[in-house]
Each structure stands twice: as C-alpha cells, then as structure tokens.
PDB file of N, CA and C in Angstrom:
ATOM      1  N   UNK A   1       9.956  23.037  17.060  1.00  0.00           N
ATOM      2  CA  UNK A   1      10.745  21.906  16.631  1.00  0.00           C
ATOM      3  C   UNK A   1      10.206  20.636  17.285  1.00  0.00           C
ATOM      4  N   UNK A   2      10.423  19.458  16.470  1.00  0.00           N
ATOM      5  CA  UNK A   2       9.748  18.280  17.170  1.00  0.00           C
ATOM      6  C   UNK A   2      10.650  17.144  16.220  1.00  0.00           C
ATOM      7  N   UNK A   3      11.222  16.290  16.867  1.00  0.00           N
ATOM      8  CA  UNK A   3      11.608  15.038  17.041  1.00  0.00           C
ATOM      9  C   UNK A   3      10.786  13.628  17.700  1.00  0.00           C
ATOM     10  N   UNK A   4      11.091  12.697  16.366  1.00  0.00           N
ATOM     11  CA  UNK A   4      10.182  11.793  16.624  1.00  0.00           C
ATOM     12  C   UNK A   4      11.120  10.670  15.765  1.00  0.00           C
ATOM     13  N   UNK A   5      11.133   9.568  16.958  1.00  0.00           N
ATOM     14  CA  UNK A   5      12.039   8.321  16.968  1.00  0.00           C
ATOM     15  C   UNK A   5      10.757   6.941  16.106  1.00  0.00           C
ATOM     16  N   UNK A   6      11.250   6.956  15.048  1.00  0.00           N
ATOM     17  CA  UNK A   6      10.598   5.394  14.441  1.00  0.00           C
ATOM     18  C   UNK A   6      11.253   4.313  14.438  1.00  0.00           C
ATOM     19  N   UNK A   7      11.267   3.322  14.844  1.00  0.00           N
ATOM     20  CA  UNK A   7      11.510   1.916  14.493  1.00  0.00           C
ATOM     21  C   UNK A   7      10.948   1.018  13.297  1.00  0.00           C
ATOM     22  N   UNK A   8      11.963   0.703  12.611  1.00  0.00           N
ATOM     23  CA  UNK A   8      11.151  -0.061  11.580  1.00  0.00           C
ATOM     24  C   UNK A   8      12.531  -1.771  11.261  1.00  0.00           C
ATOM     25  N   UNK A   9      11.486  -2.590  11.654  1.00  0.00           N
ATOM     26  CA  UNK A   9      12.113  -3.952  12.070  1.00  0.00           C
ATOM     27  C   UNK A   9      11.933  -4.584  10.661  1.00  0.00           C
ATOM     28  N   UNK A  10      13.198  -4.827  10.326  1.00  0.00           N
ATOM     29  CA  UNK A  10      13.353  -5.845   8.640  1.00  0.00           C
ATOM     30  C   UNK A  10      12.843  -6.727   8.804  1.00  0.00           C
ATOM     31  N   UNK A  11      12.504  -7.301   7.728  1.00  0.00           N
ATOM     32  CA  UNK A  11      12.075  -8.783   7.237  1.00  0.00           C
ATOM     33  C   UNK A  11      13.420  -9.662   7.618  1.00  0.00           C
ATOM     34  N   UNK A  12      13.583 -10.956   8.092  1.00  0.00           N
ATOM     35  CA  UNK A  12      14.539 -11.724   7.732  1.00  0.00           C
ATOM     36  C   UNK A  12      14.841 -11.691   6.521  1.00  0.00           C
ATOM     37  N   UNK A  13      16.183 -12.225   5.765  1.00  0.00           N
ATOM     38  CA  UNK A  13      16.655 -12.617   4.611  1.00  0.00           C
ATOM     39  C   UNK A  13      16.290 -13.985   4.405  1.00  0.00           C
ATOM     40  N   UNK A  14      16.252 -14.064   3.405  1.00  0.00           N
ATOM     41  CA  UNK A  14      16.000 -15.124   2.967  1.00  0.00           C
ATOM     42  C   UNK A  14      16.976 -16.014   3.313  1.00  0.00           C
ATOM     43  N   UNK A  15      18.249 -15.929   3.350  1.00  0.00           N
ATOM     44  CA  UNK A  15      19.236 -16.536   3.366  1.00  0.00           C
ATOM     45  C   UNK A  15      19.412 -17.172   4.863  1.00  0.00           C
ATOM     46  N   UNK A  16      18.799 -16.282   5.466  1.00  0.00           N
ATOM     47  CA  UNK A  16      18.827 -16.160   7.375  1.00  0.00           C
ATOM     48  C   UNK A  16      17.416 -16.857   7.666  1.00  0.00           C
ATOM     49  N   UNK A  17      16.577 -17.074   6.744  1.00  0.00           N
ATOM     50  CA  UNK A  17      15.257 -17.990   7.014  1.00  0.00           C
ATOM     51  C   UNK A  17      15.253 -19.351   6.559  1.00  0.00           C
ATOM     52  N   UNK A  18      16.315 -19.614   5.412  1.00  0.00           N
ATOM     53  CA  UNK A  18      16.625 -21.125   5.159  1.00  0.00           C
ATOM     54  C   UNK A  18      17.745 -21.605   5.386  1.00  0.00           C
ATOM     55  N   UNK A  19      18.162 -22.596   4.825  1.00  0.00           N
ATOM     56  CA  UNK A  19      18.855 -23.857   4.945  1.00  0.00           C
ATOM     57  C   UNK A  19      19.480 -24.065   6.263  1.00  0.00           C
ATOM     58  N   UNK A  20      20.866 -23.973   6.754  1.00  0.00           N
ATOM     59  CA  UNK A  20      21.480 -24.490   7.915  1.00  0.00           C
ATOM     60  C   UNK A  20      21.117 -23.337   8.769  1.00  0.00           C
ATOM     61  N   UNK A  21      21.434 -22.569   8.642  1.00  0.00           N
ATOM     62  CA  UNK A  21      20.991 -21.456   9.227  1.00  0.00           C
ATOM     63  C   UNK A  21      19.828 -21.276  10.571  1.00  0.00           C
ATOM     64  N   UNK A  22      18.524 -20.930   9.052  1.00  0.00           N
ATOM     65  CA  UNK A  22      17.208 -21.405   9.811  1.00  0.00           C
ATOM     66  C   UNK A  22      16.988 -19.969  11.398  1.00  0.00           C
ATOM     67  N   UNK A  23      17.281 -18.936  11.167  1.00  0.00           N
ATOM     68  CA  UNK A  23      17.283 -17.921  12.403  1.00  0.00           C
ATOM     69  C   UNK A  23      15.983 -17.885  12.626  1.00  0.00           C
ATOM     70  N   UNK A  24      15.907 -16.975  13.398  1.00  0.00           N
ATOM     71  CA  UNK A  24      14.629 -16.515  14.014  1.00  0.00           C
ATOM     72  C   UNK A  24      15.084 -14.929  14.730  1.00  0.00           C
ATOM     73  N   UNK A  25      13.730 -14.344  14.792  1.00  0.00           N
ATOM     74  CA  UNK A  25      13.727 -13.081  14.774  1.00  0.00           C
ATOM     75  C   UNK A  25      14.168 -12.952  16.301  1.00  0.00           C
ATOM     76  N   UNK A  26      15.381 -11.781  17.125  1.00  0.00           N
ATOM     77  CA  UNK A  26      15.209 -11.947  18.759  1.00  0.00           C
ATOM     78  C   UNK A  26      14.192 -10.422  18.397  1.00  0.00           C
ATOM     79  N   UNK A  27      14.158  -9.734  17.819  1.00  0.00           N
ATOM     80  CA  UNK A  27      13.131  -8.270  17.809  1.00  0.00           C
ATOM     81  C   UNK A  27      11.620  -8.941  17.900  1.00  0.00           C
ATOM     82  N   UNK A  28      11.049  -8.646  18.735  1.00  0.00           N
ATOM     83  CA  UNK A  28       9.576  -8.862  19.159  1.00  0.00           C
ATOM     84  C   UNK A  28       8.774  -7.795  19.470  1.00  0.00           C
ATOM     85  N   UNK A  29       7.936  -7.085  18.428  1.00  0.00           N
ATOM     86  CA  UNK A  29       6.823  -5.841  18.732  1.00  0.00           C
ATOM     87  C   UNK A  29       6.159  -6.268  19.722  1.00  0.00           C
ATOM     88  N   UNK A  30       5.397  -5.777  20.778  1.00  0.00           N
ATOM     89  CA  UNK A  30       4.692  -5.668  21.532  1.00  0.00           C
ATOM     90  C   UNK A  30       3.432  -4.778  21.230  1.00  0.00           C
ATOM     91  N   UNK A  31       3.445  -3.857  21.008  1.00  0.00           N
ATOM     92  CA  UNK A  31       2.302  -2.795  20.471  1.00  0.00           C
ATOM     93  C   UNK A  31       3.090  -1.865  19.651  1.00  0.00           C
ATOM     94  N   UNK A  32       2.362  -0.870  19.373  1.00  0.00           N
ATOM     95  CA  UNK A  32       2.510   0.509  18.142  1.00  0.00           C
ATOM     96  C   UNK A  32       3.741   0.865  18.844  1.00  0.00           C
ATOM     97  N   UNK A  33       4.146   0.997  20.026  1.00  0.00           N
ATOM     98  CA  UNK A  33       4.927   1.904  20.497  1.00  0.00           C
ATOM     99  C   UNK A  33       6.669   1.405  20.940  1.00  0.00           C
ATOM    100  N   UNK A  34       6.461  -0.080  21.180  1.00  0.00           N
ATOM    101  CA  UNK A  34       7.424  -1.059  21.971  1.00  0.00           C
ATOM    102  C   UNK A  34       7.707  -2.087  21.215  1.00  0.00           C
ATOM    103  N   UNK A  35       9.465  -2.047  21.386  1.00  0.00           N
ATOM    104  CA  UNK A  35      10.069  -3.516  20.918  1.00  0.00           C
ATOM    105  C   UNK A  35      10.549  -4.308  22.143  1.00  0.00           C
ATOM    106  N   UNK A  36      10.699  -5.293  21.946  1.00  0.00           N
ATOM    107  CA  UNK A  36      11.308  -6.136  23.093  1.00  0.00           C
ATOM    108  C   UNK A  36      12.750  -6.855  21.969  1.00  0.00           C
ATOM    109  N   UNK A  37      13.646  -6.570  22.715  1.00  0.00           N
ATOM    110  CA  UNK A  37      14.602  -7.711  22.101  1.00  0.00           C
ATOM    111  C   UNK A  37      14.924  -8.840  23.287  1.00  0.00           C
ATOM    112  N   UNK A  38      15.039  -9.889  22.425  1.00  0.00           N
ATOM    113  CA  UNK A  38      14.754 -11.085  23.331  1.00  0.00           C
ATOM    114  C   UNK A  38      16.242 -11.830  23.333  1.00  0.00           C
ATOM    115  N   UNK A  39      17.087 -12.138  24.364  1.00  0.00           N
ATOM    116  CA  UNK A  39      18.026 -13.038  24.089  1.00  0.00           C
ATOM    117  C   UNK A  39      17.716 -14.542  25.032  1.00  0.00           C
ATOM    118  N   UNK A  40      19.308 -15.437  24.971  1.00  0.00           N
ATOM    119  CA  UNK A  40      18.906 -16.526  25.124  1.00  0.00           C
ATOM    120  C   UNK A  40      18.932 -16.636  27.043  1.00  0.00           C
ATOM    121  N   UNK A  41      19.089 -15.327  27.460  1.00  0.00           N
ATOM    122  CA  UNK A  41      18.815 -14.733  28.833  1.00  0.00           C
ATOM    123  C   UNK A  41      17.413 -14.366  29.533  1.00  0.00           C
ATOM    124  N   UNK A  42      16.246 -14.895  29.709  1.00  0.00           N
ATOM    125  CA  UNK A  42      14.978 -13.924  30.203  1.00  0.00           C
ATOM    126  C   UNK A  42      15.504 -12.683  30.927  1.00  0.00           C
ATOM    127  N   UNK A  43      16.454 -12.607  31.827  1.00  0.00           N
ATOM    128  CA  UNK A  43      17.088 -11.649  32.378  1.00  0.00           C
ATOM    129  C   UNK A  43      17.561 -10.283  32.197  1.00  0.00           C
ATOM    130  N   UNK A  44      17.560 -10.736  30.576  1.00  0.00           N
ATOM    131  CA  UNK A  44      18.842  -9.833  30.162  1.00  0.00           C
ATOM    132  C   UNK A  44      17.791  -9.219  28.696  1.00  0.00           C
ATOM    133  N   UNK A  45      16.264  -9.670  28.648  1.00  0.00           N
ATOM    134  CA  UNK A  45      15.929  -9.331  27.496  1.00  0.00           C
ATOM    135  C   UNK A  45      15.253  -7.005  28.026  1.00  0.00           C
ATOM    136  N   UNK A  46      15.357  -6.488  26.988  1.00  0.00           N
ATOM    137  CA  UNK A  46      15.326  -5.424  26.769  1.00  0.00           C
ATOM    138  C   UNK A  46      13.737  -4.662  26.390  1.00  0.00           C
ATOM    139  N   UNK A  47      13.316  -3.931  26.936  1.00  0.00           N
ATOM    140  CA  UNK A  47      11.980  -3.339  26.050  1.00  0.00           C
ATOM    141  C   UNK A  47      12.226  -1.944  25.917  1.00  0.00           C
ATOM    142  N   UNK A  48      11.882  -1.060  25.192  1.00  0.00           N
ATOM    143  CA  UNK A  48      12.151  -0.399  24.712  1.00  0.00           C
ATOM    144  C   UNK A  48      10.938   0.450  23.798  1.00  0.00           C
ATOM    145  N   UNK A  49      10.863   1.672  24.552  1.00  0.00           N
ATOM    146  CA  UNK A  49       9.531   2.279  23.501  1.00  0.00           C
ATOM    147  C   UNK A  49       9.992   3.767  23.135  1.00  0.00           C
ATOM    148  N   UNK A  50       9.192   3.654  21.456  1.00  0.00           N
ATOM    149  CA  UNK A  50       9.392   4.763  20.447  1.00  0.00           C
ATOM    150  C   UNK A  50       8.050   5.449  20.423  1.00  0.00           C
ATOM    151  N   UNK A  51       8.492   6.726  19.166  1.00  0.00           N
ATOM    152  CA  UNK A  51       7.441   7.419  19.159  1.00  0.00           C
ATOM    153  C   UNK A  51       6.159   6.068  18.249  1.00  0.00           C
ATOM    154  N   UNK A  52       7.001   5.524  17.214  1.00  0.00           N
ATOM    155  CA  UNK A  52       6.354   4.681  16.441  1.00  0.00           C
ATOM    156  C   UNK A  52       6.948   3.461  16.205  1.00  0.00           C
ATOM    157  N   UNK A  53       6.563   2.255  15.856  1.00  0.00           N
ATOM    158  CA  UNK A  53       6.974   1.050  15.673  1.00  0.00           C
ATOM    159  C   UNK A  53       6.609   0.391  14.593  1.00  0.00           C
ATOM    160  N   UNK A  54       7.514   0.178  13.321  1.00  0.00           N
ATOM    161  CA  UNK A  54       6.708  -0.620  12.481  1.00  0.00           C
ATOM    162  C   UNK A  54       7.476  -1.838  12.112  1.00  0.00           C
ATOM    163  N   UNK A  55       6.710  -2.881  12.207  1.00  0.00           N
ATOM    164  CA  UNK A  55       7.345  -4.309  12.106  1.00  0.00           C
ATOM    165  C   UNK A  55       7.253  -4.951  10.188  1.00  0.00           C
ATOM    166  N   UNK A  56       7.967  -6.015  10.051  1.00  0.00           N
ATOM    167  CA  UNK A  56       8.606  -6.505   9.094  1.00  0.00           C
ATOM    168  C   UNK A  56       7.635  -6.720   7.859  1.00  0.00           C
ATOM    169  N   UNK A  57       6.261  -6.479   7.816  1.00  0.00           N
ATOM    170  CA  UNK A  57       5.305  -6.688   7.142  1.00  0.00           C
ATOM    171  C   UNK A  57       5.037  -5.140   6.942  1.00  0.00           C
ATOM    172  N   UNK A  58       4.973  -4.033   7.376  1.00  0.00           N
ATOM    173  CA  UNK A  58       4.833  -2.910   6.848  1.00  0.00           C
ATOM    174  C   UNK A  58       4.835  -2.923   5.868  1.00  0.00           C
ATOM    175  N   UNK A  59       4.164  -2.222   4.793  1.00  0.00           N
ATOM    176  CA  UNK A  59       4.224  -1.730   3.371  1.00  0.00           C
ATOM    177  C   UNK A  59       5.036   0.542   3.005  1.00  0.00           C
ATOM    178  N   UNK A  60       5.580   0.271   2.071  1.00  0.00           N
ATOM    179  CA  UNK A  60       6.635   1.419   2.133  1.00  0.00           C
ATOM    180  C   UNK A  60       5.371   2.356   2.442  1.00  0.00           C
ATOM    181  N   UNK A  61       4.267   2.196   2.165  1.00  0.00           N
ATOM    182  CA  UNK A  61       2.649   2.920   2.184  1.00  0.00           C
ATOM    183  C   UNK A  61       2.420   3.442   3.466  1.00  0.00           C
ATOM    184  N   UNK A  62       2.460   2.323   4.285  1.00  0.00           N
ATOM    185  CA  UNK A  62       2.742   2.817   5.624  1.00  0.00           C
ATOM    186  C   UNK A  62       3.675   3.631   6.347  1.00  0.00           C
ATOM    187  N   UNK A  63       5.024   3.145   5.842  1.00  0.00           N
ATOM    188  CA  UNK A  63       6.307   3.877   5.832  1.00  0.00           C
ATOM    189  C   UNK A  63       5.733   5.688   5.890  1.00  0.00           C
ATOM    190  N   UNK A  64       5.463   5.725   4.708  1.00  0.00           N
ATOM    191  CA  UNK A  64       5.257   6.956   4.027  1.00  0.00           C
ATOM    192  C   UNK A  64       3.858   7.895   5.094  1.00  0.00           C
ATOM    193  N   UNK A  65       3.169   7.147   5.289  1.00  0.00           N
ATOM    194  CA  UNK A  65       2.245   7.538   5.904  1.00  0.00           C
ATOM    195  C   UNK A  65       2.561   8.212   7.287  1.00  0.00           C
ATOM    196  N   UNK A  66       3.076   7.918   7.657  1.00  0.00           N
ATOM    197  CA  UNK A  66       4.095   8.094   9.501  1.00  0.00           C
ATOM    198  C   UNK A  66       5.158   9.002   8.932  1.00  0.00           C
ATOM    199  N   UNK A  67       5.610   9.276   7.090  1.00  0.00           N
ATOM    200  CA  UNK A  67       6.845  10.864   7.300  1.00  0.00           C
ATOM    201  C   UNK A  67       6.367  11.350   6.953  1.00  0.00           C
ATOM    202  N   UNK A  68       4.809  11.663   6.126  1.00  0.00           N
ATOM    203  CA  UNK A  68       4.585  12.393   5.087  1.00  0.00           C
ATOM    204  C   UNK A  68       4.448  13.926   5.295  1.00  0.00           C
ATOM    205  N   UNK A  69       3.737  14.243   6.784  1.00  0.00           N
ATOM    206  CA  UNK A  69       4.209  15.500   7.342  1.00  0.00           C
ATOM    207  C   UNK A  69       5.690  15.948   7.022  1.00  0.00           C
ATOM    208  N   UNK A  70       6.268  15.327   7.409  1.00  0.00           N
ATOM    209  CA  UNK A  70       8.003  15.017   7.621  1.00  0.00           C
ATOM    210  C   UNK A  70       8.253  15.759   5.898  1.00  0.00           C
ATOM    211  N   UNK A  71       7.521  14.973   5.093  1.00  0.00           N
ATOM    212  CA  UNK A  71       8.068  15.541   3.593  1.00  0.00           C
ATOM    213  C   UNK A  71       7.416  16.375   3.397  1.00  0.00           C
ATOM    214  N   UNK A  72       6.068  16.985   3.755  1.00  0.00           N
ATOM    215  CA  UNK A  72       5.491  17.843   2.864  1.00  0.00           C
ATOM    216  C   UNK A  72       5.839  18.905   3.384  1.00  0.00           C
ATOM    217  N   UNK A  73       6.851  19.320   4.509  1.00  0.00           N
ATOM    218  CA  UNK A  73       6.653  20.418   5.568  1.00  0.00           C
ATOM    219  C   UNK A  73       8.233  20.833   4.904  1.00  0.00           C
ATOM    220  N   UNK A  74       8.924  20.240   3.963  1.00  0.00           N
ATOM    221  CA  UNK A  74      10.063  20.744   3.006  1.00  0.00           C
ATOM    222  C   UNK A  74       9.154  21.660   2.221  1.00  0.00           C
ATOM    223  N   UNK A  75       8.066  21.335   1.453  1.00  0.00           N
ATOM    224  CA  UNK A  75       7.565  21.940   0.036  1.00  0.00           C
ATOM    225  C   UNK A  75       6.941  23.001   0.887  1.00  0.00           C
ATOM    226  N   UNK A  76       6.891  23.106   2.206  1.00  0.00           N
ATOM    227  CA  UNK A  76       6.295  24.201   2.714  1.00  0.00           C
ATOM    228  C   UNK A  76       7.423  25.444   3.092  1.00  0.00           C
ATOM    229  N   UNK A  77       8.510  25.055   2.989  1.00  0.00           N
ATOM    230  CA  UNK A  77       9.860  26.215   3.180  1.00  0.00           C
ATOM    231  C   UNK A  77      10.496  25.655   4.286  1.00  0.00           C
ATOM    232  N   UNK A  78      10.268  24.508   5.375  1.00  0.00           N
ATOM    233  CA  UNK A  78      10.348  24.305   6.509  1.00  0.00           C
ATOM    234  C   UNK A  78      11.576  23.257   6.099  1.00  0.00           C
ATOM    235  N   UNK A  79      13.116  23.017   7.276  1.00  0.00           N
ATOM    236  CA  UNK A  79      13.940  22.237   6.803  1.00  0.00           C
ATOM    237  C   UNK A  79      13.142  21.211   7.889  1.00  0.00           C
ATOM    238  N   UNK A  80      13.758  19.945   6.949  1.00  0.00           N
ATOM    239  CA  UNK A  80      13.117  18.159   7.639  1.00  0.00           C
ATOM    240  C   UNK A  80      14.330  17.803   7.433  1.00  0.00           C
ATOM    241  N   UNK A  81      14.266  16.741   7.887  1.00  0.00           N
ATOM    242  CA  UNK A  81      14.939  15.602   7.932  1.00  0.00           C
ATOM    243  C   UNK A  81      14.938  14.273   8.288  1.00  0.00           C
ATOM    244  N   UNK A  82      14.880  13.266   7.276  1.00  0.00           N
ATOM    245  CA  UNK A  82      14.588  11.681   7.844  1.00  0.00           C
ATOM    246  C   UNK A  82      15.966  10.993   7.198  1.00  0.00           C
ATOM    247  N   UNK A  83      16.082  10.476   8.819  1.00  0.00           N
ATOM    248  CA  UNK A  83      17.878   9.936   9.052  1.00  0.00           C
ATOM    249  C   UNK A  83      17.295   8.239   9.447  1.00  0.00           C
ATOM    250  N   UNK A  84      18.088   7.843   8.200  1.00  0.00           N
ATOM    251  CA  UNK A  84      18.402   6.134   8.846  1.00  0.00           C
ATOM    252  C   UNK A  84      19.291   5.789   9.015  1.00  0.00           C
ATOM    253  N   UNK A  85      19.215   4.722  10.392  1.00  0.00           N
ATOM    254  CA  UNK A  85      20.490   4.725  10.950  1.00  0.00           C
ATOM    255  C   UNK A  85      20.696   3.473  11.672  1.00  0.00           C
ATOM    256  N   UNK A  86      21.615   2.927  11.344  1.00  0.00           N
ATOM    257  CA  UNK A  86      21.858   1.378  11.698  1.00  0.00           C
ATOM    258  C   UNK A  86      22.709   0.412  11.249  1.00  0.00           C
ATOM    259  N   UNK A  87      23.402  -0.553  11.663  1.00  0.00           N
ATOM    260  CA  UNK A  87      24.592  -1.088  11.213  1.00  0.00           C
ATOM    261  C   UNK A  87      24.286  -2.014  10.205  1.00  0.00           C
ATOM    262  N   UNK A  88      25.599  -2.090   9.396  1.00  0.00           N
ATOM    263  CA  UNK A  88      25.281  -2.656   7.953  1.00  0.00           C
ATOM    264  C   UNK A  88      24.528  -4.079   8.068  1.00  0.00           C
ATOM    265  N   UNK A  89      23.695  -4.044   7.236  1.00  0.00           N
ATOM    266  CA  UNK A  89      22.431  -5.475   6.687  1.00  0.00           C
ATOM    267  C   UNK A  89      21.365  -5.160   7.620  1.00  0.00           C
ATOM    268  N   UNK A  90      21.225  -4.074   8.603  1.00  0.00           N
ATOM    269  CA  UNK A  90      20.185  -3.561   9.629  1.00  0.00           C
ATOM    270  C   UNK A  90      18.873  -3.260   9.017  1.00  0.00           C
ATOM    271  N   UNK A  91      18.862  -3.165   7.444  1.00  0.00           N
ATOM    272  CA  UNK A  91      17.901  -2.611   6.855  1.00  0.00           C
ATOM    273  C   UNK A  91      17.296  -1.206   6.280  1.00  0.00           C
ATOM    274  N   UNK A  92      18.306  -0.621   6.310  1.00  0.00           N
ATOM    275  CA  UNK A  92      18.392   1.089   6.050  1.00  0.00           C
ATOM    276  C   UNK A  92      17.990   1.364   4.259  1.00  0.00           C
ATOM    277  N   UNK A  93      18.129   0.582   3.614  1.00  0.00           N
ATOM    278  CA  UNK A  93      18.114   0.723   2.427  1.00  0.00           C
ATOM    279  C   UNK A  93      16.755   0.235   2.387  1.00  0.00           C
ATOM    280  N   UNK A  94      16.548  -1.293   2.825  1.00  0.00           N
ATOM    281  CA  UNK A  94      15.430  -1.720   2.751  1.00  0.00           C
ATOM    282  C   UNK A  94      13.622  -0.508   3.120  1.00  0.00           C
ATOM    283  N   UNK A  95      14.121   0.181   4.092  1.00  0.00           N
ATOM    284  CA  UNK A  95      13.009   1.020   4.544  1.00  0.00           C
ATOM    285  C   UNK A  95      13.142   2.408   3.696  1.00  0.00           C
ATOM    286  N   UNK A  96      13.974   2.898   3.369  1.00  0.00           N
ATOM    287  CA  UNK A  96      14.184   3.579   2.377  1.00  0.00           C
ATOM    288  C   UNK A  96      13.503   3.629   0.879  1.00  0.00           C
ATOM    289  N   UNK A  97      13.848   2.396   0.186  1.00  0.00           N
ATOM    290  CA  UNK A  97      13.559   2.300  -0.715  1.00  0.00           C
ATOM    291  C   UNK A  97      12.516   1.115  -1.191  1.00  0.00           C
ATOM    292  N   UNK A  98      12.483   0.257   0.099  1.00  0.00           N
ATOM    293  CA  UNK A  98      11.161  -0.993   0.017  1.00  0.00           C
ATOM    294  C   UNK A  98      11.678  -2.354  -0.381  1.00  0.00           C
ATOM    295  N   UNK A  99      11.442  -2.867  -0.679  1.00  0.00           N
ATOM    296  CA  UNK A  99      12.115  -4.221  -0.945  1.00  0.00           C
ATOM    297  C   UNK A  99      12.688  -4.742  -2.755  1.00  0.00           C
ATOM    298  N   UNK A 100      13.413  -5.503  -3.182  1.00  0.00           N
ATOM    299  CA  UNK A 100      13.963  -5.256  -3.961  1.00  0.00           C
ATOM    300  C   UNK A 100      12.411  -5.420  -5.278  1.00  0.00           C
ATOM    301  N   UNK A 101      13.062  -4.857  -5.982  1.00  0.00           N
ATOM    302  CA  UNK A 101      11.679  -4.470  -7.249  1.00  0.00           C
ATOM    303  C   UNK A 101      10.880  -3.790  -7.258  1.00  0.00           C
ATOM    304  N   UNK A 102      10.860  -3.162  -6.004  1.00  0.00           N
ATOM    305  CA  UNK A 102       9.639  -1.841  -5.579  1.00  0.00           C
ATOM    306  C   UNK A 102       9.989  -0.930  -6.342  1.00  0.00           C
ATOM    307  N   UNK A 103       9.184  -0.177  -6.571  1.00  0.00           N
ATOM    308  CA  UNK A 103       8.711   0.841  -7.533  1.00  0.00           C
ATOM    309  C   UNK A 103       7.307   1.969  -7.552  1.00  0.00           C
ATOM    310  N   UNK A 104       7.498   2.808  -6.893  1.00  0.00           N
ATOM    311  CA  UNK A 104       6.322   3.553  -7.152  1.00  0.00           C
ATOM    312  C   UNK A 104       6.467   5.271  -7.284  1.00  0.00           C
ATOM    313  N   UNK A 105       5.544   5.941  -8.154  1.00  0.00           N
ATOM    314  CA  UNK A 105       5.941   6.837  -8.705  1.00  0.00           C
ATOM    315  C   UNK A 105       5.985   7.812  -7.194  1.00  0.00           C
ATOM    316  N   UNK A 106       6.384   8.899  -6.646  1.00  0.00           N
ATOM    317  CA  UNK A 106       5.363   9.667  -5.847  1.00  0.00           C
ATOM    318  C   UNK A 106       4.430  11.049  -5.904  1.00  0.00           C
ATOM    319  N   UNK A 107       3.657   9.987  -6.568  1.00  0.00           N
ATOM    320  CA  UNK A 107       2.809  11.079  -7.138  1.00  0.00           C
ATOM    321  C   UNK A 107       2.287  12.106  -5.987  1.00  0.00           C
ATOM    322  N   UNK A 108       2.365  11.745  -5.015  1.00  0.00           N
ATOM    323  CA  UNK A 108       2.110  12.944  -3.665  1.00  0.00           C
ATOM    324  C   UNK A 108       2.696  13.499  -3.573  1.00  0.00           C
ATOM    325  N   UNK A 109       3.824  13.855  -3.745  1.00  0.00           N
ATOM    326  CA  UNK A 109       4.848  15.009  -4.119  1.00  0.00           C
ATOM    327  C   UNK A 109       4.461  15.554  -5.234  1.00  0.00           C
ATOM    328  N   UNK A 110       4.262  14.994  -6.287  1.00  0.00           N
ATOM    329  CA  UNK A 110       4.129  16.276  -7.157  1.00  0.00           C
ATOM    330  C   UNK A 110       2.857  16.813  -7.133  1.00  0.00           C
ATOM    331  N   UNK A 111       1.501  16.052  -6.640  1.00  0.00           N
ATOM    332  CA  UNK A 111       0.698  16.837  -6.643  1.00  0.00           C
ATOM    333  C   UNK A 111       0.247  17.669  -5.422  1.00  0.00           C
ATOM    334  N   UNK A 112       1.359  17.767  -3.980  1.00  0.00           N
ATOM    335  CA  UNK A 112       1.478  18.962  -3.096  1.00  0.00           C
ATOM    336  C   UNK A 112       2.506  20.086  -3.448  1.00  0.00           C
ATOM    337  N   UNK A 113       3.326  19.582  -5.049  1.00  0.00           N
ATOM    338  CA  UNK A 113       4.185  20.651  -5.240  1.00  0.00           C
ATOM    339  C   UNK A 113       3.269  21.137  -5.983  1.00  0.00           C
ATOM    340  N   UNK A 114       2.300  20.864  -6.879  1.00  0.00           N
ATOM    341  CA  UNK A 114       1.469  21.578  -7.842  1.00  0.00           C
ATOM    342  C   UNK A 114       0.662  22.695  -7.122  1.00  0.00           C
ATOM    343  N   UNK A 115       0.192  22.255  -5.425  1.00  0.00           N
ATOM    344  CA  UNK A 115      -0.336  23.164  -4.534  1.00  0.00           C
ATOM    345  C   UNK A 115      -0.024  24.665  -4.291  1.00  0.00           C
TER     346      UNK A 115
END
C-alpha cells in the first residue's frame, strides 16, 4: 500500500484578479515538493512539503500524468483512489475536471482497457 499527498494550487478567479478587489495569491511554490503560505505576518508564514506540488498553470496533462499509475492500477484489479479535498471555491472541481470548456476524450483508458 502507498499513499501519496498532491497539492494542486488554483488559478485566481477572475473575479479575485480584477476590479476592487485586485487579490493576490498568499500560496507561494517553492520547488516540486513545497508550498509556503504567506500572510501579512513574516512570523507566522507556513512551509509545508508534499509528495508533489502542482501550481496554477499546470495543464489537466500534467494532472493526469502524476495519477495515471493511480488509474491504471484499477484496470489492473487493484482498488485506487483519488480524493479531493478542500473547502468550497478551493478548486476541487477545477483539478478534477480542468478549467471551464475543457474537454478531452481519455483515450488512455480505453486503450489500457483494450490491453
């Protein structure tokens, strides 16, 4: 058995990148492995390291690339599981399913189920 912790840091909203608003990200990657969250404290900011780290520019490609063991080891008889988990607008859907209009077939599934 093996457990393995990913991070995957949303894009701002659009809504949270313009007008009065105007945010900014406190999640700051450091490398493959480490986030830093940053507050308005140096004191009080946090680092924090995973098995993997993927920041707001990821493509679902990548996503996929870091579970695909994770999925193909179902079509092998083996139970998986990939759990997202995080409080609402955290981005759970977003990494899930990619950003709105995404679309792609997965053809890697069917051609390791054809295997």
């Amino acid at each position: 058995e093996a457990i393995e912790v990913l991070v995957r840091v949303r894009p701002l909203l659009p809504y949270e990148e313009g007008g009065d608003r105007n945010a900014s990200s406190v999640v700051q990657l450091e490398d493959e492995h480490t986030v830093a969250i940053l507050g308005d404290d140096p004191n009080k900011h946090v680092r924090c390291r995973f098995d993997g780290v993927l920041g707001p520019s990821a493509t679902q490609e990548e996503i996929y690339t870091r579970v695909h063991s994770c999925t193909l080891s179902v079509l092998d008889g083996y139970n998986s599981t990939i759990f997202a988990y995080g409080q609402t607008g955290s981005g759970k859907t977003h990494t899930m399913f990619g950003p709105p209009g995404y679309h792609r077939e997965l053809s890697s599934w069917k051609d390791a189920a054809k295997e």
